[in-house]
PDB file of N, CA and C in Angstrom:
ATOM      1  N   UNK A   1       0.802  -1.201   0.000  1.00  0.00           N
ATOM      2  CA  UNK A   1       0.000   0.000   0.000  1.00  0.00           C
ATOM      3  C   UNK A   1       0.850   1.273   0.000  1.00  0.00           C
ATOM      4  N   UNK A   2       1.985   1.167  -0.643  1.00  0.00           N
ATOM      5  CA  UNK A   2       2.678   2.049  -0.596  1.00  0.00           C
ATOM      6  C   UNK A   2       3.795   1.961  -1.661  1.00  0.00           C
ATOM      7  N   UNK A   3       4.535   3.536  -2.193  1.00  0.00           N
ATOM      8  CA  UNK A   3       5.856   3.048  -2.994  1.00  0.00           C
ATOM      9  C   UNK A   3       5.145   2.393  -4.357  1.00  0.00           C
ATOM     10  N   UNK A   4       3.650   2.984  -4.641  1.00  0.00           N
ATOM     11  CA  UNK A   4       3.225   2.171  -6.150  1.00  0.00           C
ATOM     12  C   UNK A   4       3.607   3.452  -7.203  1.00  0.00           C
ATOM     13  N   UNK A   5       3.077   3.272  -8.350  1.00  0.00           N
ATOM     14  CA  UNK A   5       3.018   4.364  -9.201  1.00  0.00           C
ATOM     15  C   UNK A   5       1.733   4.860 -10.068  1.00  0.00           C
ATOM     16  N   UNK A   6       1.676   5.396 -11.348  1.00  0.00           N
ATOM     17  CA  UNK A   6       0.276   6.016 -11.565  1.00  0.00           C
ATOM     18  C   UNK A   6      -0.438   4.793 -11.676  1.00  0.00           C
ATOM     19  N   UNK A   7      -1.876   5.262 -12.323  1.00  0.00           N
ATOM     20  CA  UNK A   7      -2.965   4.549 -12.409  1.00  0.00           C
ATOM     21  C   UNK A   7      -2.372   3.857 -13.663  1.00  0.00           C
ATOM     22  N   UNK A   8      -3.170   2.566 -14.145  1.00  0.00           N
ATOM     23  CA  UNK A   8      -2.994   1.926 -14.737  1.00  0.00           C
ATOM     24  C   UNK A   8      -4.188   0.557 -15.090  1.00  0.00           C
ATOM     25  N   UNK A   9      -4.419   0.333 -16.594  1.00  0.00           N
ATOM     26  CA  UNK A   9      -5.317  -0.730 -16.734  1.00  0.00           C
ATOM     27  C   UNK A   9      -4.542  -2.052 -17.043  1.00  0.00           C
ATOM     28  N   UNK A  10      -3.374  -1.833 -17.177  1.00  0.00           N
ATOM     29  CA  UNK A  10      -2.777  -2.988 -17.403  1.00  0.00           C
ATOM     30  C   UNK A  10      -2.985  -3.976 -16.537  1.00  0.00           C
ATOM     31  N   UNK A  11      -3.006  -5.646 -16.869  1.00  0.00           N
ATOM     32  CA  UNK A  11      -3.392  -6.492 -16.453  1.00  0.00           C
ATOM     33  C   UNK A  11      -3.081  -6.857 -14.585  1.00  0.00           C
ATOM     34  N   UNK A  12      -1.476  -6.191 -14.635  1.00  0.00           N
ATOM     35  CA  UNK A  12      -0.651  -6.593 -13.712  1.00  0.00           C
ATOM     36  C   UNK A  12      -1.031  -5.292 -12.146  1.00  0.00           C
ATOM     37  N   UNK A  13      -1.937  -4.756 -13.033  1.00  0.00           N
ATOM     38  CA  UNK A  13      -1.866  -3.067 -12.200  1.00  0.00           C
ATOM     39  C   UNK A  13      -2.433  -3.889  -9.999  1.00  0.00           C
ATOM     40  N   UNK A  14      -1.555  -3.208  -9.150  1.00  0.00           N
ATOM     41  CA  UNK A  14      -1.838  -3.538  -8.056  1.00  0.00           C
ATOM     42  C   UNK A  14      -3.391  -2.947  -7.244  1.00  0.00           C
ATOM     43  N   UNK A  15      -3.942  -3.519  -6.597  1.00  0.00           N
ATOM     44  CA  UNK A  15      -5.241  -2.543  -6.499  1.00  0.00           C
ATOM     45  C   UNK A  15      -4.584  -1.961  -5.053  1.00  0.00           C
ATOM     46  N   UNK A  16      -4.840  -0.470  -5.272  1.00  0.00           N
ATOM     47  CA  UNK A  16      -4.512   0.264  -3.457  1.00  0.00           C
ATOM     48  C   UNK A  16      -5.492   1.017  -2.782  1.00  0.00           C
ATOM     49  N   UNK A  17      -5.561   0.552  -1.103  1.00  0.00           N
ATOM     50  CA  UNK A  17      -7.097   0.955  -1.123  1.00  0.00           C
ATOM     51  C   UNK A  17      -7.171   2.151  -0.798  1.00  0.00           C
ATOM     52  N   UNK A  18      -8.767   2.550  -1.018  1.00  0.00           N
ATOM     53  CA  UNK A  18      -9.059   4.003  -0.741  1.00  0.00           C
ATOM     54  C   UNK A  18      -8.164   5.069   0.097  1.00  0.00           C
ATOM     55  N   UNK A  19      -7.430   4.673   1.423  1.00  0.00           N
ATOM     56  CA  UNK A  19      -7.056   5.863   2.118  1.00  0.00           C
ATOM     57  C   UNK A  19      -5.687   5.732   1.816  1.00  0.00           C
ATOM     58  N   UNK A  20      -5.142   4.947   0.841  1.00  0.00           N
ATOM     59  CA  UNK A  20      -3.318   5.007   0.576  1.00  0.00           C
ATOM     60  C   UNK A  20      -3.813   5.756  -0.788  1.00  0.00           C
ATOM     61  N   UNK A  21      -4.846   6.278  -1.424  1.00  0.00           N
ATOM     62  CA  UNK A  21      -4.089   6.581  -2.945  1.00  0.00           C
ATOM     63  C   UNK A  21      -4.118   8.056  -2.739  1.00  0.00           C
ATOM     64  N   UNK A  22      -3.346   8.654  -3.136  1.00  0.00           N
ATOM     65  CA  UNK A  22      -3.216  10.010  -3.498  1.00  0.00           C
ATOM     66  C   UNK A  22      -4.271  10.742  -3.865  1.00  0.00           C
ATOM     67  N   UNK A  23      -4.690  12.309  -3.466  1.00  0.00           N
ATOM     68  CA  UNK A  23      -6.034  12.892  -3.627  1.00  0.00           C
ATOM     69  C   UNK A  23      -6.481  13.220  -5.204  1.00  0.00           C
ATOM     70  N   UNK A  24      -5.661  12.870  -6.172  1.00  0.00           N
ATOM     71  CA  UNK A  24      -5.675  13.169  -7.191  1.00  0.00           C
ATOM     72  C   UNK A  24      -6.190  11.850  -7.852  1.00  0.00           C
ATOM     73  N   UNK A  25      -6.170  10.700  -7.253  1.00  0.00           N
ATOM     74  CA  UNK A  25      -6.117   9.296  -7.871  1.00  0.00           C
ATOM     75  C   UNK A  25      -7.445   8.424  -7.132  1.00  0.00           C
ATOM     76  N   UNK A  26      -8.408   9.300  -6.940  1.00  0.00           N
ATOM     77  CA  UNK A  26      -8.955   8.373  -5.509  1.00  0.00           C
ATOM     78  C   UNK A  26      -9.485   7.543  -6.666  1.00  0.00           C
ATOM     79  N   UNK A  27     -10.640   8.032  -7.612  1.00  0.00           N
ATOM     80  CA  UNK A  27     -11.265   7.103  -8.722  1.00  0.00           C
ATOM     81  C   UNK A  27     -10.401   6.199  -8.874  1.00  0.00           C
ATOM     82  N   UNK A  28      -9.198   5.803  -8.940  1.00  0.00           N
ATOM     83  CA  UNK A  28      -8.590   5.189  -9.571  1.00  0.00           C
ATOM     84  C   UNK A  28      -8.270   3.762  -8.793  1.00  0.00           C
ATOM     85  N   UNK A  29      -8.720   2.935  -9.083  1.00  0.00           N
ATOM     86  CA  UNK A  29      -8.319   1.427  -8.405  1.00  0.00           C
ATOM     87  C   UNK A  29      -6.977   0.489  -8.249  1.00  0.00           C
ATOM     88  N   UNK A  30      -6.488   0.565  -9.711  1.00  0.00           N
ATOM     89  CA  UNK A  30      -5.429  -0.350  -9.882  1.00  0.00           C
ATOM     90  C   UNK A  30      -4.151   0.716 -10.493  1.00  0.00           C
ATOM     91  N   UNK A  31      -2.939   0.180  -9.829  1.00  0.00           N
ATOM     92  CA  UNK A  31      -1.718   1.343 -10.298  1.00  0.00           C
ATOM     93  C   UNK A  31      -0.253   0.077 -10.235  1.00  0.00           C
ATOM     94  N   UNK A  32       0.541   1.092 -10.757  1.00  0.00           N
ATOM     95  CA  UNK A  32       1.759   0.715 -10.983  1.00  0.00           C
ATOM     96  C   UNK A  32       2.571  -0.281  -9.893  1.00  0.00           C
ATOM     97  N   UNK A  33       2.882  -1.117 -10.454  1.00  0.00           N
ATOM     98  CA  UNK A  33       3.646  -1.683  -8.969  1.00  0.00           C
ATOM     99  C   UNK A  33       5.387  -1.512  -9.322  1.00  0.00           C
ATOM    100  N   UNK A  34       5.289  -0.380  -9.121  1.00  0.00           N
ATOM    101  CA  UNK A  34       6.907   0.215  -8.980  1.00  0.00           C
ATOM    102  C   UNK A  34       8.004  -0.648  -8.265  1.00  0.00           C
ATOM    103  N   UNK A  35       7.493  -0.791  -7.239  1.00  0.00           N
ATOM    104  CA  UNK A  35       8.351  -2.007  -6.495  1.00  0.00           C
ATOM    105  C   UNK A  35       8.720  -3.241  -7.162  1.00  0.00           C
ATOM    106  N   UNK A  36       7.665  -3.973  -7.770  1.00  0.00           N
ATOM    107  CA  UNK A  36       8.279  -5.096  -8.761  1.00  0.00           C
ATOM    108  C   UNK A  36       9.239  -4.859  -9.883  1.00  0.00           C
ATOM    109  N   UNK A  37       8.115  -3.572 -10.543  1.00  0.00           N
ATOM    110  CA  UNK A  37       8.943  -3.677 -11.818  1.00  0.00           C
ATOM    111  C   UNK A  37      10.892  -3.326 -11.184  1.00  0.00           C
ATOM    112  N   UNK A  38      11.435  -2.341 -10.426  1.00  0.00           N
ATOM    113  CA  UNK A  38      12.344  -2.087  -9.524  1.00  0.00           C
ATOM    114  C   UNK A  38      13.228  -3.529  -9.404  1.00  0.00           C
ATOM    115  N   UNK A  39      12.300  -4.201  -8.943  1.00  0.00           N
ATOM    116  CA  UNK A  39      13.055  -5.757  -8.435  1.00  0.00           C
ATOM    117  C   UNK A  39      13.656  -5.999  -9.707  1.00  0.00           C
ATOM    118  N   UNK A  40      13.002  -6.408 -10.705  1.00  0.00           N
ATOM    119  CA  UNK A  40      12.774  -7.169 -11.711  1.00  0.00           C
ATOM    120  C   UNK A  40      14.120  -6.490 -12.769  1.00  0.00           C
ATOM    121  N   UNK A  41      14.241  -5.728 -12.742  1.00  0.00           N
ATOM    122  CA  UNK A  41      15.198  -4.659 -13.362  1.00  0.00           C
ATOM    123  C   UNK A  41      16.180  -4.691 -12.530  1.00  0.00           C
ATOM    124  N   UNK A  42      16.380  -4.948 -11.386  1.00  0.00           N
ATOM    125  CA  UNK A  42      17.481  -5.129 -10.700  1.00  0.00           C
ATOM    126  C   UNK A  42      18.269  -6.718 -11.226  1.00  0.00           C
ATOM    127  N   UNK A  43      17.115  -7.690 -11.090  1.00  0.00           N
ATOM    128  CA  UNK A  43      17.495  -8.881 -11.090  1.00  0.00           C
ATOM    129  C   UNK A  43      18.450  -8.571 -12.528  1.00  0.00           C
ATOM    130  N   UNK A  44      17.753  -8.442 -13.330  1.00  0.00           N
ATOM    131  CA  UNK A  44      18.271  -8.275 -15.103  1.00  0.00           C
ATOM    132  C   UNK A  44      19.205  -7.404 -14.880  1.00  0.00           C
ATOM    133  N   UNK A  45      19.834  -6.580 -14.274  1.00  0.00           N
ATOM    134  CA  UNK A  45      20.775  -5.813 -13.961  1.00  0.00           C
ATOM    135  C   UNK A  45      22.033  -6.515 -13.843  1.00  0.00           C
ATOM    136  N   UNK A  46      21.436  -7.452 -12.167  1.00  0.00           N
ATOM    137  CA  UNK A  46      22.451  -8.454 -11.850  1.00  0.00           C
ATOM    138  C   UNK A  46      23.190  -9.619 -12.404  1.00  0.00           C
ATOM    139  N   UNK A  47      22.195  -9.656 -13.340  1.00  0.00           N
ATOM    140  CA  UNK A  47      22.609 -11.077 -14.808  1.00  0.00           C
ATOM    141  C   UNK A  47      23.456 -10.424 -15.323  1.00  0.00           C
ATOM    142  N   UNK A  48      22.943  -9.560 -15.783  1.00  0.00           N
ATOM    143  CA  UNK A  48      24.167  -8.405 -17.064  1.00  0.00           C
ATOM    144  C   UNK A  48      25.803  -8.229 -16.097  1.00  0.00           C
ATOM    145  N   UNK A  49      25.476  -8.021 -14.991  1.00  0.00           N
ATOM    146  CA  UNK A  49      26.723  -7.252 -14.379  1.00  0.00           C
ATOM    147  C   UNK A  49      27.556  -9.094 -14.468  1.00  0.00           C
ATOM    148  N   UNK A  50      27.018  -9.700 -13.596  1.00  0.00           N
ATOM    149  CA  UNK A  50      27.428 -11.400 -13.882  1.00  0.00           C
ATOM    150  C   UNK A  50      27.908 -12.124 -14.684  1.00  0.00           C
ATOM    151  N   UNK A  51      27.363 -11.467 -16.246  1.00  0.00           N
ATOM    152  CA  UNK A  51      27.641 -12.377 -16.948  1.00  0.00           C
ATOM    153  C   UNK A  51      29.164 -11.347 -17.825  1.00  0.00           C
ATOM    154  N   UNK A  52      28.811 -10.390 -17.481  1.00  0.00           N
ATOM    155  CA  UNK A  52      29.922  -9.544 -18.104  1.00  0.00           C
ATOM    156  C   UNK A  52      31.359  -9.673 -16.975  1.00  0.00           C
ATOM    157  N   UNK A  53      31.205 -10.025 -15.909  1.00  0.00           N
ATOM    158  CA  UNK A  53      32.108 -10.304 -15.008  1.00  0.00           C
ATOM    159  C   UNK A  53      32.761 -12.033 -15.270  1.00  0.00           C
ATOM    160  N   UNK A  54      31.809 -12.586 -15.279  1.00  0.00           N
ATOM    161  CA  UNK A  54      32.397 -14.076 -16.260  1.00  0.00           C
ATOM    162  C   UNK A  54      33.029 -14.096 -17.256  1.00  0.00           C
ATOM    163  N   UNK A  55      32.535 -13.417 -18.686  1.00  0.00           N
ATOM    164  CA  UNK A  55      33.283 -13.551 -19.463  1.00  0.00           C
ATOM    165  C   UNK A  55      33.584 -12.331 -20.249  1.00  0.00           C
ATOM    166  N   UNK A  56      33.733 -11.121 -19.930  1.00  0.00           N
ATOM    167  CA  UNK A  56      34.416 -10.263 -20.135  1.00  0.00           C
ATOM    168  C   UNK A  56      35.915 -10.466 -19.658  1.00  0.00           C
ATOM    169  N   UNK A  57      36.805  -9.496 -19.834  1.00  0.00           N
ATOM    170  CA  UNK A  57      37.945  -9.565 -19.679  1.00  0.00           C
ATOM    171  C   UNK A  57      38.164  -7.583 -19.223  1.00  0.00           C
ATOM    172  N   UNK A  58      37.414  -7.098 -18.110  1.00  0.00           N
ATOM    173  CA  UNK A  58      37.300  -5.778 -18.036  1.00  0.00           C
ATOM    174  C   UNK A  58      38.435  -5.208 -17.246  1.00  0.00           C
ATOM    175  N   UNK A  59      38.301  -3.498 -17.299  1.00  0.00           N
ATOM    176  CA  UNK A  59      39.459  -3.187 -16.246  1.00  0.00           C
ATOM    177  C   UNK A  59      38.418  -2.902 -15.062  1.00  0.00           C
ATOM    178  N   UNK A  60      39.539  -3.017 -13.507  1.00  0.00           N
ATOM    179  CA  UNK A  60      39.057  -3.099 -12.656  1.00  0.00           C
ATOM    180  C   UNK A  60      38.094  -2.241 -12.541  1.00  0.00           C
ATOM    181  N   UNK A  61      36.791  -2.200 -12.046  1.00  0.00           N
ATOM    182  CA  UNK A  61      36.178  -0.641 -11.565  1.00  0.00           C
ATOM    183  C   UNK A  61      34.876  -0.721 -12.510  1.00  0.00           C
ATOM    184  N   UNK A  62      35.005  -1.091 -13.710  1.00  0.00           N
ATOM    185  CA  UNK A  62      34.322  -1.066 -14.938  1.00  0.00           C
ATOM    186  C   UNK A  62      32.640  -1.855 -14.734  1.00  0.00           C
ATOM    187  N   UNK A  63      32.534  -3.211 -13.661  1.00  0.00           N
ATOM    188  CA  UNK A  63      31.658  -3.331 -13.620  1.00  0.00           C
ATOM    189  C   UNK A  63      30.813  -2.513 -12.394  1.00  0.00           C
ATOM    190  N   UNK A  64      31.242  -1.925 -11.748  1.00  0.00           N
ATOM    191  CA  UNK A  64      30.745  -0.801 -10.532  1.00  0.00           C
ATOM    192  C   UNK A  64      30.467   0.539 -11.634  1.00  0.00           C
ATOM    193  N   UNK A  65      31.121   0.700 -12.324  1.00  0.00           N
ATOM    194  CA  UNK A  65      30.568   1.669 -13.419  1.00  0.00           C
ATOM    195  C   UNK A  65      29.465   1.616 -13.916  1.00  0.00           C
ATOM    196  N   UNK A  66      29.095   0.213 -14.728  1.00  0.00           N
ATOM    197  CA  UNK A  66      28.314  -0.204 -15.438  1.00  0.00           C
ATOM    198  C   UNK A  66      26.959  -0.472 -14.445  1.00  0.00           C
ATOM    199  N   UNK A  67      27.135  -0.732 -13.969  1.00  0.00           N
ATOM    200  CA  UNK A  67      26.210  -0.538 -12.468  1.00  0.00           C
ATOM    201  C   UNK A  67      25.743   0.457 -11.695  1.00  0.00           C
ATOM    202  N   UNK A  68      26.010   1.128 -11.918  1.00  0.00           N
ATOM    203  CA  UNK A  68      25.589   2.828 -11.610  1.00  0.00           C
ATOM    204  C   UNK A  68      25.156   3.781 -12.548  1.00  0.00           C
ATOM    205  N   UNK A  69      25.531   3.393 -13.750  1.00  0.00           N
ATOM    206  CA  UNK A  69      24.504   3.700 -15.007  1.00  0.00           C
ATOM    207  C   UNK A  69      23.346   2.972 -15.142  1.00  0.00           C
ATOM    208  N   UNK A  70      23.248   1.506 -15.095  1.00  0.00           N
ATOM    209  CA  UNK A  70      22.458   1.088 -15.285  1.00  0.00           C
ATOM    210  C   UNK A  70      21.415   1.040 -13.821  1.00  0.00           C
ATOM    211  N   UNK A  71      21.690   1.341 -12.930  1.00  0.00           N
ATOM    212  CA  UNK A  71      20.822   1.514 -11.756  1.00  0.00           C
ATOM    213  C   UNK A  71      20.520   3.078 -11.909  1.00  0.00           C
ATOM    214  N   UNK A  72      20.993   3.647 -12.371  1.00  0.00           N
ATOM    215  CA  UNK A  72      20.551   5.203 -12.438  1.00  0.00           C
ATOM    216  C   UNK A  72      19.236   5.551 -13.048  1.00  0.00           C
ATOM    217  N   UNK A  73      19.846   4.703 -14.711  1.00  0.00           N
ATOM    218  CA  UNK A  73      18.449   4.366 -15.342  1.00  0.00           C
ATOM    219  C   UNK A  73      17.529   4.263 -15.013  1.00  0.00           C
ATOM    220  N   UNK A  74      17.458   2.804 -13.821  1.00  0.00           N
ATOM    221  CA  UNK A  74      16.012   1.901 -13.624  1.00  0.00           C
ATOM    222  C   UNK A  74      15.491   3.115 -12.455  1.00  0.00           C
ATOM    223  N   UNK A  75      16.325   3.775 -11.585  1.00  0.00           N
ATOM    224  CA  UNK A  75      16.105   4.719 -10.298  1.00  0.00           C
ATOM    225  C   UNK A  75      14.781   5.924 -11.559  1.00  0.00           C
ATOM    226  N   UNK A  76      15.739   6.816 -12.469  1.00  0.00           N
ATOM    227  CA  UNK A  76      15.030   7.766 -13.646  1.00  0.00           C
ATOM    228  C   UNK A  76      13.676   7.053 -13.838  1.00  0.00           C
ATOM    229  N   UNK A  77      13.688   5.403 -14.565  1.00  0.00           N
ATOM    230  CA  UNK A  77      12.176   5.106 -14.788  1.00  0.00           C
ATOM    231  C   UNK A  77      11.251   4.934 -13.974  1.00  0.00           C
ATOM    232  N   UNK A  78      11.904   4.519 -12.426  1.00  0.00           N
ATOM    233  CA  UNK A  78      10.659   4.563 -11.478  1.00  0.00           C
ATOM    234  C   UNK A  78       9.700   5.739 -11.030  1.00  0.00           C
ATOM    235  N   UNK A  79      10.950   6.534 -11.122  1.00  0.00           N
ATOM    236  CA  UNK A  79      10.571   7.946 -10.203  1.00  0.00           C
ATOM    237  C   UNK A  79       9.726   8.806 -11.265  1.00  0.00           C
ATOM    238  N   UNK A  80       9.568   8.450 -12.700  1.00  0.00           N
ATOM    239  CA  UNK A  80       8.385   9.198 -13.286  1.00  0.00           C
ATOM    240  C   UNK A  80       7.335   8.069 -13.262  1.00  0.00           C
ATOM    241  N   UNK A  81       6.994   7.408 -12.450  1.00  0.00           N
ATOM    242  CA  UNK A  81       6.189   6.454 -12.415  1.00  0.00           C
ATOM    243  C   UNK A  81       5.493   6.951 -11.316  1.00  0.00           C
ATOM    244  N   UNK A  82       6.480   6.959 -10.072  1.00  0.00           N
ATOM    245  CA  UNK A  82       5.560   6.886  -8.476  1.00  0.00           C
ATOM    246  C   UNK A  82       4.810   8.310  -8.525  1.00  0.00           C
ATOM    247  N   UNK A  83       4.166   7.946  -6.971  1.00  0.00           N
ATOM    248  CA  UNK A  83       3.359   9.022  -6.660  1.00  0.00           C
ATOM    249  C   UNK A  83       3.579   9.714  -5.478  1.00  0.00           C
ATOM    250  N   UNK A  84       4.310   8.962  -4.760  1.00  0.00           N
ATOM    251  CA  UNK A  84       4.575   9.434  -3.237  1.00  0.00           C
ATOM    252  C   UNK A  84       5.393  11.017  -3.357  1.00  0.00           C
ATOM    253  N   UNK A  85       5.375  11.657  -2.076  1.00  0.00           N
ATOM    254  CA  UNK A  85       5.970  13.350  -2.192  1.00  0.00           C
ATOM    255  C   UNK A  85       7.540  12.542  -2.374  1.00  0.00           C
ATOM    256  N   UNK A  86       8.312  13.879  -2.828  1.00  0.00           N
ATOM    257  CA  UNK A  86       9.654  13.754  -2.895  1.00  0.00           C
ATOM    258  C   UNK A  86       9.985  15.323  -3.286  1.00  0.00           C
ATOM    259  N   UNK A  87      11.343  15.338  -3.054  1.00  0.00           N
ATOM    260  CA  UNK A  87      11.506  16.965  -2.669  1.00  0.00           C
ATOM    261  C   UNK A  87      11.453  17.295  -4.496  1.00  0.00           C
ATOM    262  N   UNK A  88      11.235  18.238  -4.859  1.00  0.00           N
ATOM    263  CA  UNK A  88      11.770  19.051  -6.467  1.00  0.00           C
ATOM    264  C   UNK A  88      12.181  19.857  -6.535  1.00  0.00           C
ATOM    265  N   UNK A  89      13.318  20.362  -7.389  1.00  0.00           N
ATOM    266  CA  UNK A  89      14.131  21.414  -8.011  1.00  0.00           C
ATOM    267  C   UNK A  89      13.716  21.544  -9.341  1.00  0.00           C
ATOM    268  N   UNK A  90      12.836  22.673  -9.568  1.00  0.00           N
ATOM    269  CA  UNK A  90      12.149  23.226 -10.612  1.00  0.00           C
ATOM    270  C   UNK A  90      11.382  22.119 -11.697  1.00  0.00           C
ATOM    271  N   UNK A  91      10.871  21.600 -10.603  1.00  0.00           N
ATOM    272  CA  UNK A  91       9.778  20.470 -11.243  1.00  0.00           C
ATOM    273  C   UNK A  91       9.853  19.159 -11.159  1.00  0.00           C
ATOM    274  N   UNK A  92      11.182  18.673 -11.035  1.00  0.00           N
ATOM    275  CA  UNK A  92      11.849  17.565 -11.287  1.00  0.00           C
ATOM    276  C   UNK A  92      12.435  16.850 -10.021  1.00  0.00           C
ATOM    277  N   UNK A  93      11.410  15.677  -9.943  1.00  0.00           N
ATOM    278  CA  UNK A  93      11.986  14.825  -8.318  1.00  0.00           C
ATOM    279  C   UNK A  93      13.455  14.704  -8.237  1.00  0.00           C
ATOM    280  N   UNK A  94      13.856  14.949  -6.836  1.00  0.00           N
ATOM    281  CA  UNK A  94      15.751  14.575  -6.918  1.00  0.00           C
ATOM    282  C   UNK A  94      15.742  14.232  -6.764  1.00  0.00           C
ATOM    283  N   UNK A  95      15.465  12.397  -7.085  1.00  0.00           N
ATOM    284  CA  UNK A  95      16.011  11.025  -6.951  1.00  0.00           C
ATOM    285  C   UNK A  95      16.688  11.550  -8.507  1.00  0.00           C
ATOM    286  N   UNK A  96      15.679  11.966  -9.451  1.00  0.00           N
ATOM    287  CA  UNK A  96      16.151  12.030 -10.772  1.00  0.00           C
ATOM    288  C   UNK A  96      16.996  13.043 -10.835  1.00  0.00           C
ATOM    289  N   UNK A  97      16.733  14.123 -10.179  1.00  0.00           N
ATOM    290  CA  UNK A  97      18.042  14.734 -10.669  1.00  0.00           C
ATOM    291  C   UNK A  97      19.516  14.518 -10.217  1.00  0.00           C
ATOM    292  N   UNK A  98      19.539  12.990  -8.766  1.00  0.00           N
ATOM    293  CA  UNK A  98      21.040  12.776  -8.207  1.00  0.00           C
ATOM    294  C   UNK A  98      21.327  11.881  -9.366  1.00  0.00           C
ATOM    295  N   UNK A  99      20.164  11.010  -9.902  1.00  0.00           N
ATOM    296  CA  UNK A  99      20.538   9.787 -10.726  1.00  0.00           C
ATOM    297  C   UNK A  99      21.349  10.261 -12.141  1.00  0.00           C
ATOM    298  N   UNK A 100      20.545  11.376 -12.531  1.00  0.00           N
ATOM    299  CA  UNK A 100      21.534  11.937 -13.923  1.00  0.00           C
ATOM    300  C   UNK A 100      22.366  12.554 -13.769  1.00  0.00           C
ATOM    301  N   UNK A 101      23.087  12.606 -12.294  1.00  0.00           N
ATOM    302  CA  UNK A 101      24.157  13.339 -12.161  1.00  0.00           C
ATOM    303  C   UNK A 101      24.995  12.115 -11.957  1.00  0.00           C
ATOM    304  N   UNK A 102      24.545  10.962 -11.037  1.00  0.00           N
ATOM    305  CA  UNK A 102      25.373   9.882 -11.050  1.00  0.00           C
ATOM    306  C   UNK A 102      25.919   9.594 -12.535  1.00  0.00           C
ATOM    307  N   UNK A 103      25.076   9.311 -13.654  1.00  0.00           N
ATOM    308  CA  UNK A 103      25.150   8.621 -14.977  1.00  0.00           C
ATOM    309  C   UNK A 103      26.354   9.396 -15.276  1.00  0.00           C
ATOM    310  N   UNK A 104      26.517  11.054 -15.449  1.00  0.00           N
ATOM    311  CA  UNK A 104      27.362  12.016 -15.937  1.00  0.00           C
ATOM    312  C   UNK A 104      28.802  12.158 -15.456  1.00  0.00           C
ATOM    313  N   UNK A 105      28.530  11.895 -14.315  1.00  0.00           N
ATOM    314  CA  UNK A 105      29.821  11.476 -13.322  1.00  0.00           C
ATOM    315  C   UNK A 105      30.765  10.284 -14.097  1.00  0.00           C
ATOM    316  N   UNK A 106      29.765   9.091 -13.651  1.00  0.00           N
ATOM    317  CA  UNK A 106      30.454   7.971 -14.054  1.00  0.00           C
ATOM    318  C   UNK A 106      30.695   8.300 -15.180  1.00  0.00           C
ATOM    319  N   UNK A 107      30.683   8.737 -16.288  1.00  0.00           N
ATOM    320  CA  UNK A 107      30.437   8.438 -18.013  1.00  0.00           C
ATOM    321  C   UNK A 107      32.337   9.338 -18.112  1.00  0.00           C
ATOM    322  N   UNK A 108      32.080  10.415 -17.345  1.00  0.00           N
ATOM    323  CA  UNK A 108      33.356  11.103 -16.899  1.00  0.00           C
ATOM    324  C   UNK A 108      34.603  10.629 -16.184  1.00  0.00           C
ATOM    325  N   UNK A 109      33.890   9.305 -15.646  1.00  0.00           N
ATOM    326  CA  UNK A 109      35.205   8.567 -14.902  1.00  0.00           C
ATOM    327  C   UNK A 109      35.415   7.511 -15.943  1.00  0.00           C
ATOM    328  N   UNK A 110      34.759   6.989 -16.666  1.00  0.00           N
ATOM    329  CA  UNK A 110      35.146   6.225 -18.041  1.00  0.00           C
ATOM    330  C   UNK A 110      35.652   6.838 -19.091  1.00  0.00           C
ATOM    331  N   UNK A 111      35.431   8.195 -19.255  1.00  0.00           N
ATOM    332  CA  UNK A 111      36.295   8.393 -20.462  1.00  0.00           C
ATOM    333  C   UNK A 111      37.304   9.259 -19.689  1.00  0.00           C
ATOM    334  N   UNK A 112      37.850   9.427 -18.475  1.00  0.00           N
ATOM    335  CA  UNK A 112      39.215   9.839 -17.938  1.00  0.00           C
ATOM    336  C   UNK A 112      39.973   8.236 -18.031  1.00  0.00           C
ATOM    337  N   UNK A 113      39.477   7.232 -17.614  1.00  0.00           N
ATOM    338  CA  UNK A 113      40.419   6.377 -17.201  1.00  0.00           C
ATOM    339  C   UNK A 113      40.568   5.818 -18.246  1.00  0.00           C
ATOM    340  N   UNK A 114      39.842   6.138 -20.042  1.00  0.00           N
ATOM    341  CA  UNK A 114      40.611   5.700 -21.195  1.00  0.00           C
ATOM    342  C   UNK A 114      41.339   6.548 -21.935  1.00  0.00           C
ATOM    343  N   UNK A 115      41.151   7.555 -21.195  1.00  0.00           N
ATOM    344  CA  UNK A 115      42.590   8.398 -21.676  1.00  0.00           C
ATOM    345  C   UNK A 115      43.770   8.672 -20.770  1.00  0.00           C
ATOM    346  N   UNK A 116      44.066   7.958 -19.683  1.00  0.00           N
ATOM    347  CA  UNK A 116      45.103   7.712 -19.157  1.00  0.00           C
ATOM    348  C   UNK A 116      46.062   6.447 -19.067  1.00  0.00           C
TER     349      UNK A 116
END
């Protein structure tokens, strides 16, 4: 009953009851289950990071890189999903705006450490 995202008719949509939905959403029955999809994108995260750690041949650091882009991502798609308060800087929740600063960062520590 908590931590979902907008309304939704999709099959999978979670039902939340009357006094958890947001005053904007009361009509609304069934919504996002942010939390799964979250999991689920993690798991597929963790394969990718796994399987590139098996049989890649990377430099050190590279899969903690790749992992902080790609969690930045899935962090960006949730957070235009949910509904719960979160603080904003000119419109825009700062989960999303630390996450695209994470991505920019890292992208900056990958192309320093291939030019050194």
């Amino acid at each position: 009953q908590e931590i979902f995202g907008t309304p939704t008719t999709l099959p999978w949509g979670i039902p939340i009851e009357l006094q958890h939905r947001p005053i904007e959403y009361l009509s609304s029955i069934y919504f996002h289950p942010t939390f799964l999809y979250e999991s689920i994108l993690s798991i597929i995260n963790f394969a990718i990071l796994f399987y590139l750690h098996k049989k890649q041949n990377l430099k050190v650091g590279t899969i903690m890189f790749i992992y902080l882009i790609n969690y930045s991502v899935i962090r960006i798609l949730m957070e235009t999903l949910r509904t719960d308060t979160s603080p904003e800087i000119l419109g825009i929740r700062w989960p999303i705006i630390i996450s695209t600063a994470i991505i920019f960062i890292t992208i900056g520590f990958i192309h320093k450490r291939r030019t050194v």
